[in-house]
Protein backbone atom coordinates (compact mmCIF):
# COMPACT_ATOMS: atom_id res chain seq x y z
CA UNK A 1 -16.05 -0.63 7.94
CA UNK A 2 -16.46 2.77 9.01
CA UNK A 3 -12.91 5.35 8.70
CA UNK A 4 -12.97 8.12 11.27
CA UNK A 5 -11.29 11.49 9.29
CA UNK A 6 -11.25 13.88 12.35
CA UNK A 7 -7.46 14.12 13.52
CA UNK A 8 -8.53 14.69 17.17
CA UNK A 9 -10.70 11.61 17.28
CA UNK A 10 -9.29 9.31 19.84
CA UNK A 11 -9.23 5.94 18.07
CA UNK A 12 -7.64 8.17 15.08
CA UNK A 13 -4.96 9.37 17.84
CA UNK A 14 -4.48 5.56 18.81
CA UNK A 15 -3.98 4.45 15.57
CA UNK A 16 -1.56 7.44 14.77
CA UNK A 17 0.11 6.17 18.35
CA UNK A 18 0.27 2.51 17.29
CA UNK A 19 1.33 3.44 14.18
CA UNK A 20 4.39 5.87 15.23
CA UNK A 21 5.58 2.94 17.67
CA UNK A 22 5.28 0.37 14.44
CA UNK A 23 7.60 2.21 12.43
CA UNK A 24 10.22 3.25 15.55
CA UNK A 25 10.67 -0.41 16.62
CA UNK A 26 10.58 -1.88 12.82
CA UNK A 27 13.38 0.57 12.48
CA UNK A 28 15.24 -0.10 15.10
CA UNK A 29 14.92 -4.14 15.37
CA UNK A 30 16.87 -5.24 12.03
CA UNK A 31 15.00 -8.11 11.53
CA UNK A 32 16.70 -10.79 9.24
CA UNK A 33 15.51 -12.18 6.03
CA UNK A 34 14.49 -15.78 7.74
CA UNK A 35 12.57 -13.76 10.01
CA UNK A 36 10.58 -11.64 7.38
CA UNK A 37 9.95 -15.04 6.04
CA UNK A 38 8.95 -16.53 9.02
CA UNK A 39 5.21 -14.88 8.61
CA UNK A 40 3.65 -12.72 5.81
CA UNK A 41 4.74 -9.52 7.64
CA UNK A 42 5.24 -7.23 4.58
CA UNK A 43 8.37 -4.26 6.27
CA UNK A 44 8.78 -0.85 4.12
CA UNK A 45 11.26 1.14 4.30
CA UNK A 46 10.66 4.56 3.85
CA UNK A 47 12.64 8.30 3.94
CA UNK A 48 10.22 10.88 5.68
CA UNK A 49 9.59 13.26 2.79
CA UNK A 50 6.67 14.47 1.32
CA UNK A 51 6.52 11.83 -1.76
CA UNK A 52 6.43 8.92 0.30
CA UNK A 53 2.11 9.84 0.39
CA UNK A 54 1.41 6.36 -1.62
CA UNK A 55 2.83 4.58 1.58
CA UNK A 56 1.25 6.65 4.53
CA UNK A 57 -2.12 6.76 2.81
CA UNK A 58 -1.97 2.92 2.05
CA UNK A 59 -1.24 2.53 5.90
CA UNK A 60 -3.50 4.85 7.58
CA UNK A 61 -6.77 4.67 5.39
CA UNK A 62 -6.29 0.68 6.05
CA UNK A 63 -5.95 0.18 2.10
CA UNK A 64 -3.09 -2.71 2.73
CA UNK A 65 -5.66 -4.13 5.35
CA UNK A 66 -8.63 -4.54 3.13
CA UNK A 67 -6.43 -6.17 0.62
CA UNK A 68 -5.66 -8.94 3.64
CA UNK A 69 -1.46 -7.50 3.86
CA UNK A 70 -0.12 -7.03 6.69
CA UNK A 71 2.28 -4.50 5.95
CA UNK A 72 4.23 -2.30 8.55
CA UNK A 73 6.74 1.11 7.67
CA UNK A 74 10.28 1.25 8.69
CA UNK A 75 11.36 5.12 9.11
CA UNK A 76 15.32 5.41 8.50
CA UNK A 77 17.32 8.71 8.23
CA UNK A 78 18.72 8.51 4.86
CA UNK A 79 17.75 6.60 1.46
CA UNK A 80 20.81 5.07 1.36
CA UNK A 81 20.12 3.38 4.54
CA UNK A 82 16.58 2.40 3.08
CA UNK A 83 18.92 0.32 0.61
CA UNK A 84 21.39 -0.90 3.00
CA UNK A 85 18.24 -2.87 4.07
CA UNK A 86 16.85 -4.05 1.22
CA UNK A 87 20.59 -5.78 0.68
CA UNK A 88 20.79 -7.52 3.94
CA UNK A 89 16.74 -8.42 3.89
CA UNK A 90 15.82 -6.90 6.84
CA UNK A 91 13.39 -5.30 4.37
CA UNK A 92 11.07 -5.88 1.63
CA UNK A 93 11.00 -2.71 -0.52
CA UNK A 94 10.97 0.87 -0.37
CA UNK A 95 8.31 3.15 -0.48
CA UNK A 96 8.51 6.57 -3.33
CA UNK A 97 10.93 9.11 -2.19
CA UNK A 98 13.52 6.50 -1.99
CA UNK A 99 16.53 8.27 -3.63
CA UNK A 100 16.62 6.32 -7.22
CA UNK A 101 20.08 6.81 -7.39
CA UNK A 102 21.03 5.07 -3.63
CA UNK A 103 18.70 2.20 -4.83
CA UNK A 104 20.85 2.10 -7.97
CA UNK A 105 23.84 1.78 -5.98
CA UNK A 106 22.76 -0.71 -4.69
CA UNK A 107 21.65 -2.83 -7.35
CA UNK A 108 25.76 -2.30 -8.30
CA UNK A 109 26.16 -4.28 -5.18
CA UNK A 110 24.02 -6.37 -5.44
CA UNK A 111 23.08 -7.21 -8.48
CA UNK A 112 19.33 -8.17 -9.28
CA UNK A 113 18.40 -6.66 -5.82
CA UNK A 114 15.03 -4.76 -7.00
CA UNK A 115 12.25 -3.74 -8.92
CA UNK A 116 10.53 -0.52 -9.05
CA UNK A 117 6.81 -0.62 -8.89
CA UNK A 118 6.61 3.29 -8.69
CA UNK A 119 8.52 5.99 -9.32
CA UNK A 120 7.90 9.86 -8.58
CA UNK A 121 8.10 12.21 -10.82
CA UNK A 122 8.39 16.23 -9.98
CA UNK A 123 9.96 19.17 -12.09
CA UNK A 124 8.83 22.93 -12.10
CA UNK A 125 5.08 21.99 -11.74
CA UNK A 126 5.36 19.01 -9.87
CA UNK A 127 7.35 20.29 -6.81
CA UNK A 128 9.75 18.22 -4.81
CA UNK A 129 13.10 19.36 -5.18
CA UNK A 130 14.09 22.99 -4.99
CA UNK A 131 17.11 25.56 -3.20
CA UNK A 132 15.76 27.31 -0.20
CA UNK A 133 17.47 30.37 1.48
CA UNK A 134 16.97 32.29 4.69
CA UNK A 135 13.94 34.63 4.19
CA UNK A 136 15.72 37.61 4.25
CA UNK A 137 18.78 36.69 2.27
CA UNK A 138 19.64 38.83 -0.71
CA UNK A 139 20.21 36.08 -2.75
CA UNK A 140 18.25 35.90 -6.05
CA UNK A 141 19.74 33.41 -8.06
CA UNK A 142 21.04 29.90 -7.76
CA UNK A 143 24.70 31.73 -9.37
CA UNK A 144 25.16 34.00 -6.81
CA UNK A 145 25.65 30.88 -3.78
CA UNK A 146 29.34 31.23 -5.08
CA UNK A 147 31.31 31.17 -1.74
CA UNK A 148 28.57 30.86 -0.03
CA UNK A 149 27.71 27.75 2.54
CA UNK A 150 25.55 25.43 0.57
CA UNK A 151 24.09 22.03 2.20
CA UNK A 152 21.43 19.02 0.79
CA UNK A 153 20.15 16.04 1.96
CA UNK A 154 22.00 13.20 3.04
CA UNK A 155 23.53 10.62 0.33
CA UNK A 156 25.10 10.63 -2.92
CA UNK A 157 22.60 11.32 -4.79
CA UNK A 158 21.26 14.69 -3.57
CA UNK A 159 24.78 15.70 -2.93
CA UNK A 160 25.95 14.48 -6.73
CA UNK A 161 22.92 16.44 -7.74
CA UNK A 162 23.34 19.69 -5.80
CA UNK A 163 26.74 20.20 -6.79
CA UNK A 164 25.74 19.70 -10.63
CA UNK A 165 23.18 22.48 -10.04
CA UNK A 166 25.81 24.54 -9.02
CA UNK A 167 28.26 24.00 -11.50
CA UNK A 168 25.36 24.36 -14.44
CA UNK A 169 25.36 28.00 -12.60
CA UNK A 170 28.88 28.57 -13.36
CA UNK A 171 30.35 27.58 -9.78
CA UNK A 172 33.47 25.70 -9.95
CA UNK A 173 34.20 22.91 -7.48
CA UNK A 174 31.22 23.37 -5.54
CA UNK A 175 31.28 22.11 -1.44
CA UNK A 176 27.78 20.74 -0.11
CA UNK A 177 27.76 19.78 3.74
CA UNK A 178 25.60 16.99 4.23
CA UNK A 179 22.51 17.50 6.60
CA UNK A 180 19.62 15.46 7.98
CA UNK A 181 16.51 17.30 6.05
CA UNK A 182 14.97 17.66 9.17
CA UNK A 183 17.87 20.16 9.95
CA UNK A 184 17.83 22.56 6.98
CA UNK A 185 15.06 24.66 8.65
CA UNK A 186 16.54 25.15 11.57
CA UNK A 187 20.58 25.47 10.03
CA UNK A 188 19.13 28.09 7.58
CA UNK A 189 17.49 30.04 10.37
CA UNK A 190 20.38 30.20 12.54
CA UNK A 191 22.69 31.44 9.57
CA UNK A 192 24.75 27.93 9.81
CA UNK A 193 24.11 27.43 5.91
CA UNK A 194 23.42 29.79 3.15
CA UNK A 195 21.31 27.60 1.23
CA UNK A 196 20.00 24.13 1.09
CA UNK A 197 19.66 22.00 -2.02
CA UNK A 198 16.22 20.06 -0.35
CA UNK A 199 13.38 18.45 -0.84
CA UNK A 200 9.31 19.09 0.20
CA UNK A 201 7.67 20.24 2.81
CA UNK A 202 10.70 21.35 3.93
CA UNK A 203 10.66 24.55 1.47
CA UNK A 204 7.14 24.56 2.65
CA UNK A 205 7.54 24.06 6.63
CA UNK A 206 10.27 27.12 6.18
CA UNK A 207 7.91 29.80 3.92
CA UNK A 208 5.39 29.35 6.61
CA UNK A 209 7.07 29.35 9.41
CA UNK A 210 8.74 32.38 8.23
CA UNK A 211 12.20 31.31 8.16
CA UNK A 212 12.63 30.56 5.04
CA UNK A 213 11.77 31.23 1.01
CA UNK A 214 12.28 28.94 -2.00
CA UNK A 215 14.94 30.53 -3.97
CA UNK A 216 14.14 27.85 -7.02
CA UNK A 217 11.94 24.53 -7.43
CA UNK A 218 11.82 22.02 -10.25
CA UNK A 219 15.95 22.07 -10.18
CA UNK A 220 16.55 18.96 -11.43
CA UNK A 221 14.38 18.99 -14.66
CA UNK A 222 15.72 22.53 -15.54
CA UNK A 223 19.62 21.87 -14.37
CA UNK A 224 20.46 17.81 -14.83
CA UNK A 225 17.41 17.14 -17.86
CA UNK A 226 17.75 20.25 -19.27
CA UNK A 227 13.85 21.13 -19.74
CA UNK A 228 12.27 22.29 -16.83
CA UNK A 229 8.82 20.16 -17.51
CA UNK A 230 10.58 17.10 -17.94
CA UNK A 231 9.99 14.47 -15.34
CA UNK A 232 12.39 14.07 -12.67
CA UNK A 233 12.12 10.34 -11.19
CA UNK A 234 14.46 11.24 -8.32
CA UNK A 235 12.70 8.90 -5.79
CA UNK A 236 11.11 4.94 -6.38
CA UNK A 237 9.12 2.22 -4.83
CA UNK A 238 10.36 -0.73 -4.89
CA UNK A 239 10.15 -4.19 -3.81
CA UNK A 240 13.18 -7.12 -3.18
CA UNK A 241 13.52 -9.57 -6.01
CA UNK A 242 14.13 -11.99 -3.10
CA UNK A 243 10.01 -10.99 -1.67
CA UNK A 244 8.83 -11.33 -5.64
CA UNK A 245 10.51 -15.20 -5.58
CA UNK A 246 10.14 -16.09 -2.08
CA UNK A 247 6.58 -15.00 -1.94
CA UNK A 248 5.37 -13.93 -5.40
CA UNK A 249 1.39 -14.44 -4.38
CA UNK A 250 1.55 -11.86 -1.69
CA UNK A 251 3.90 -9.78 -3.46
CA UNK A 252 1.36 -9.28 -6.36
CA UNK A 253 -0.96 -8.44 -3.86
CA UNK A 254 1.26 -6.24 -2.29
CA UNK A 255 2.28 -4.02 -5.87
CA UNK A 256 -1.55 -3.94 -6.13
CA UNK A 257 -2.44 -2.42 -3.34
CA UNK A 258 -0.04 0.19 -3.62
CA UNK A 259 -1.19 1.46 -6.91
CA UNK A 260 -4.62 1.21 -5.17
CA UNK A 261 -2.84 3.79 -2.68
CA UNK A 262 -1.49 5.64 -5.58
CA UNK A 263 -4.45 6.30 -7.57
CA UNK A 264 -6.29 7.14 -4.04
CA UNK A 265 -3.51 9.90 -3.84
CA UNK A 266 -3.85 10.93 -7.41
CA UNK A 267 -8.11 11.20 -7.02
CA UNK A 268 -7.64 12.89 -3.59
CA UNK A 269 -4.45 15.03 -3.24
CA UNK A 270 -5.95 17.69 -0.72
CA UNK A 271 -6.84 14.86 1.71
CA UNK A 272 -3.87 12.96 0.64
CA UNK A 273 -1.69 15.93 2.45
CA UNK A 274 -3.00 14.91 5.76
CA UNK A 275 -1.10 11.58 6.19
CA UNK A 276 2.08 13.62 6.14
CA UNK A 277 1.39 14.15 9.79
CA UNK A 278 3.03 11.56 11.44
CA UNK A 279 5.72 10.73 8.61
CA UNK A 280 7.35 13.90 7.64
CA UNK A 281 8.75 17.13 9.79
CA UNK A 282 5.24 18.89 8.12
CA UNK A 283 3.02 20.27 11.29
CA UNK A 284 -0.71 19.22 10.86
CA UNK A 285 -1.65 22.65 10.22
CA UNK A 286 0.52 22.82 7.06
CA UNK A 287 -0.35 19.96 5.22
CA UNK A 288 -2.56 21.80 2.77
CA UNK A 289 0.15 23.88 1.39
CA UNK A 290 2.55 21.22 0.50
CA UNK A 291 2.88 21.15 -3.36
CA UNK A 292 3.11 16.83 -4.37
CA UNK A 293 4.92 15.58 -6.86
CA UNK A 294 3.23 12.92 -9.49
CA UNK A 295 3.67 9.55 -9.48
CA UNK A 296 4.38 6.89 -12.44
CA UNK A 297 3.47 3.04 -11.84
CA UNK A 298 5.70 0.63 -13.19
CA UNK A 299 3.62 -0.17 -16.25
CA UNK A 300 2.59 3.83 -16.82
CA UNK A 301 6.34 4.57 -18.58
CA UNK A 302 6.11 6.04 -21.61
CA UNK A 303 9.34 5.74 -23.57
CA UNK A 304 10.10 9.15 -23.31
CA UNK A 305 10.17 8.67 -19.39
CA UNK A 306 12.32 5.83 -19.82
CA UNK A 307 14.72 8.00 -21.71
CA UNK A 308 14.38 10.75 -19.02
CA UNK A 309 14.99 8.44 -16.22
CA UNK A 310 17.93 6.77 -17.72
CA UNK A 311 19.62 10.11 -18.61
CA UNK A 312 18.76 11.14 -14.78
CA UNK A 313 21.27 8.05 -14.18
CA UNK A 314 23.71 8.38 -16.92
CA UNK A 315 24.96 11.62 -15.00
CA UNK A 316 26.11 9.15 -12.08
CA UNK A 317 27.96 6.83 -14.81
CA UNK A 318 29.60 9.96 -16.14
CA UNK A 319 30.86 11.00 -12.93
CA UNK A 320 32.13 7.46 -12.24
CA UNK A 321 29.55 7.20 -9.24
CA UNK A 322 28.14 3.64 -11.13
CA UNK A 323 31.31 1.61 -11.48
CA UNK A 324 28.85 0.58 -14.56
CA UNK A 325 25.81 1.84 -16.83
CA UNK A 326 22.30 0.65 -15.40
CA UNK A 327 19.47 0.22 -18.06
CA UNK A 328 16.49 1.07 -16.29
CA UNK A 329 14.13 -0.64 -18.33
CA UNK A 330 15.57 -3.94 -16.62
CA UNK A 331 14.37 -2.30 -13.13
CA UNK A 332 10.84 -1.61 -14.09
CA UNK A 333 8.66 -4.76 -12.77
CA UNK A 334 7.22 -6.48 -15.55
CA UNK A 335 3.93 -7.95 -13.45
C-alpha cells in the first residue's frame, strides 16, 4: 500500500475531507450503545489538543486500517463531555489529552466505567501545560496575575488546577473564567483576559502569531507535584470496560494498535506534528514548532509514576472534588 505525505496531494485532501466530516457527524449523532454494538465500528472520543497525536496519526497513516479496525474520532468541546459519552455508550474510549481528572469523575459515577491504555505525561521538558500572556504584557511571573483576569480550559480539572497554581503563588481565592481553548488566543489578544492557564499549541499558535508569549510551561509538575521534571499524567486514553467485555477480541486489537500509533509518534515526532492539522486550532505551517508531551502505555508505569499520578489525583480528594479516593493502579488495563 502506498501513503501519499504531500499535504496538497488531492487524495491526501480527500481523505483529510472524509475524515473532518467522520468526526463532525460521529460527534454530532449520539449513537447508543446497541448501536456501537450493532457492527465493529470502534468511536473515539477525543479533545482537540496537541496530545491527542497517538489518535490522529493512528487515523490518518491508516495504522487502525492495517490492523483490520474500523475505528472513527468523535471531536467534542470539552473532556468532560468526552466522559459524558463514555457513560451513556455512545462511545468506546478516549483518546490522550482526555483530562484524567474528568475521566475520574466519571468513574465516581459510574463506577468500573474505564481503563487507561495510555496516559500523557508532560512537565518542564515535556510541554503541554503552561500560563500564556499577551505579548506585550509586563507580567513576569505567575505571582504578579493577582487581580488580574485569569482564564483555562474548560472543566474541573484545568480550572481545579489553575487556581492551585495560583494559590502556590501566594494568590488568595483565585477566579478562573472558563473558556473554549480555541478562544484563549483570540481573548488574550483583545485584552478580554490577562492570562490563560492552557494547554499546547495554543502557547505555540499565540508566540507565532505574535499575540502571545508563554509566561511559564511545565506548571503542573513544578506547582501541584512539586518537582518540575516529574511527570504530569494530566490527559489518558482509555477504553469502556463495557467495549473490553462486550467485545474483548477487537478490543485487544484495538489497545494494540494504538501503542503501534504511539511508538510511531515516539520514533517520528517531527512528522508526527503534521496530523495536528485537521484536529487541533494549529495552522499547517506551525506544526513543527509545537513542543509534544511523552506518552506512557498502560504496562510502561513505573511505580514512581504510579505514585505521581495518584498524588496528581489526591489533590481532587483533598479539595472534596472526588466524593472518594481513586487508586489508580485499579485504572491501568492489565492486558
Amino acid at each position: 500500500m502506498t501513503i501519499v505525505h504531500h499535504k496538497k496531494h488531492p487524495l491526501v485532501q480527500q481523505r483529510r475531507r472524509l475524515l473532518r466530516a467522520g468526526l463532525a457527524s460521529a460527534a454530532l449523532l449520539g449513537l447508543s450503545r446497541k448501536s456501537l454494538a450493532a457492527d465493529d465500528k470502534i468511536l473515539i472520543g477525543f479533545w482537540p489538543i496537541a496530545s491527542g497525536l497517538p489518535l490522529y496519526a493512528g487515523l490518518e497513516r491508516g495504522i487502525f486500517k492495517e490492523a483490520g479496525l474500523q475505528v472513527e474520532g468523535a471531536k467534542f468541546a470539552s473532556a468532560q463531555q468526552v466522559a459524558e459519552a463514555m457513560i451513556s455508550g455512545r462511545i468506546h474510549g478516549s483518546a490522550n489529552g482526555t483530562a484524567s481528572a474528568a475521566l475520574a469523575l466519571a468513574e465516581i459515577t459510574s463506577p468500573n466505567l474505564f481503563k487507561i491504555i495510555c496516559s500523557n505525561p508532560s512537565n518542564r521538558k515535556l510541554v503541554l501545560d503552561e500560563f500564556v500572556v499577551p505579548k506585550d504584557s509586563k507580567v513576569s511571573s505567575i505571582a504578579e496575575l493577582a487581580g488580574k483576569k485569569v482564564c483555562s480550559g474548560p472543566g474541573i480539572q484545568n480550572v481545579t488546577l489553575a487556581k492551585v497554581i495560583l494559590e502556590k503563588n501566594g494568590i488568595a481565592n483565585p477566579q478562573v473564567t472558563e473558556l473554549p481553548i480555541g478562544q484563549h488566543v483570540p481573548a488574550l489578544a483583545a485584552g478580554q483576559v490577562d492570562a490563560a492557564y492552557t494547554l499546547e499549541p495554543t502557547g505555540t499558535a499565540g508566540r507565532l502569531k505574535g499575540l502571545t508569549r508563554v509566561l511559564e510551561p511545565g506548571v503542573i509538575a513544578k506547582y501541584v507535584l512539586g518537582d518540575p521534571d516529574a511527570p504530569w499524567f494530566g490527559g489518558s486514553a482509555s477504553v469502556t470496560t463495557a467495549f473490553i467485555k462486550d467485545k474483548p477480541e477487537l478490543a485487544k486489537r484495538y489497545i494494540a494498535a494504538y501503542a503501534k500509533a504511539v511508538d510511531w509518534v515516539r520514533k517520528n515526532p517531527d512528522e508526527a506534528r503534521n496530523h495536528m492539522d485537521g484536529f487541533t486550532a494549529i495552522e499547517p505551517a506551525l506544526v513543527k514548532e509545537v513542543p509534544l508531551s511523552g506518552f506512557t502505555l498502560y504496562n510502561e508505569f513505573s511505580a514512581s509514576d504510579v505514585g505521581y499520578f495518584q498524588k496528581f489525583f489526591d489533590v481532587f480528594t483533598e479539595r472534596k472534588i472526588f466524593t472518594k479516593k481513586l487508586d489508580v493502579k485499579s485504572l491501568l488495563y492489565t492486558g
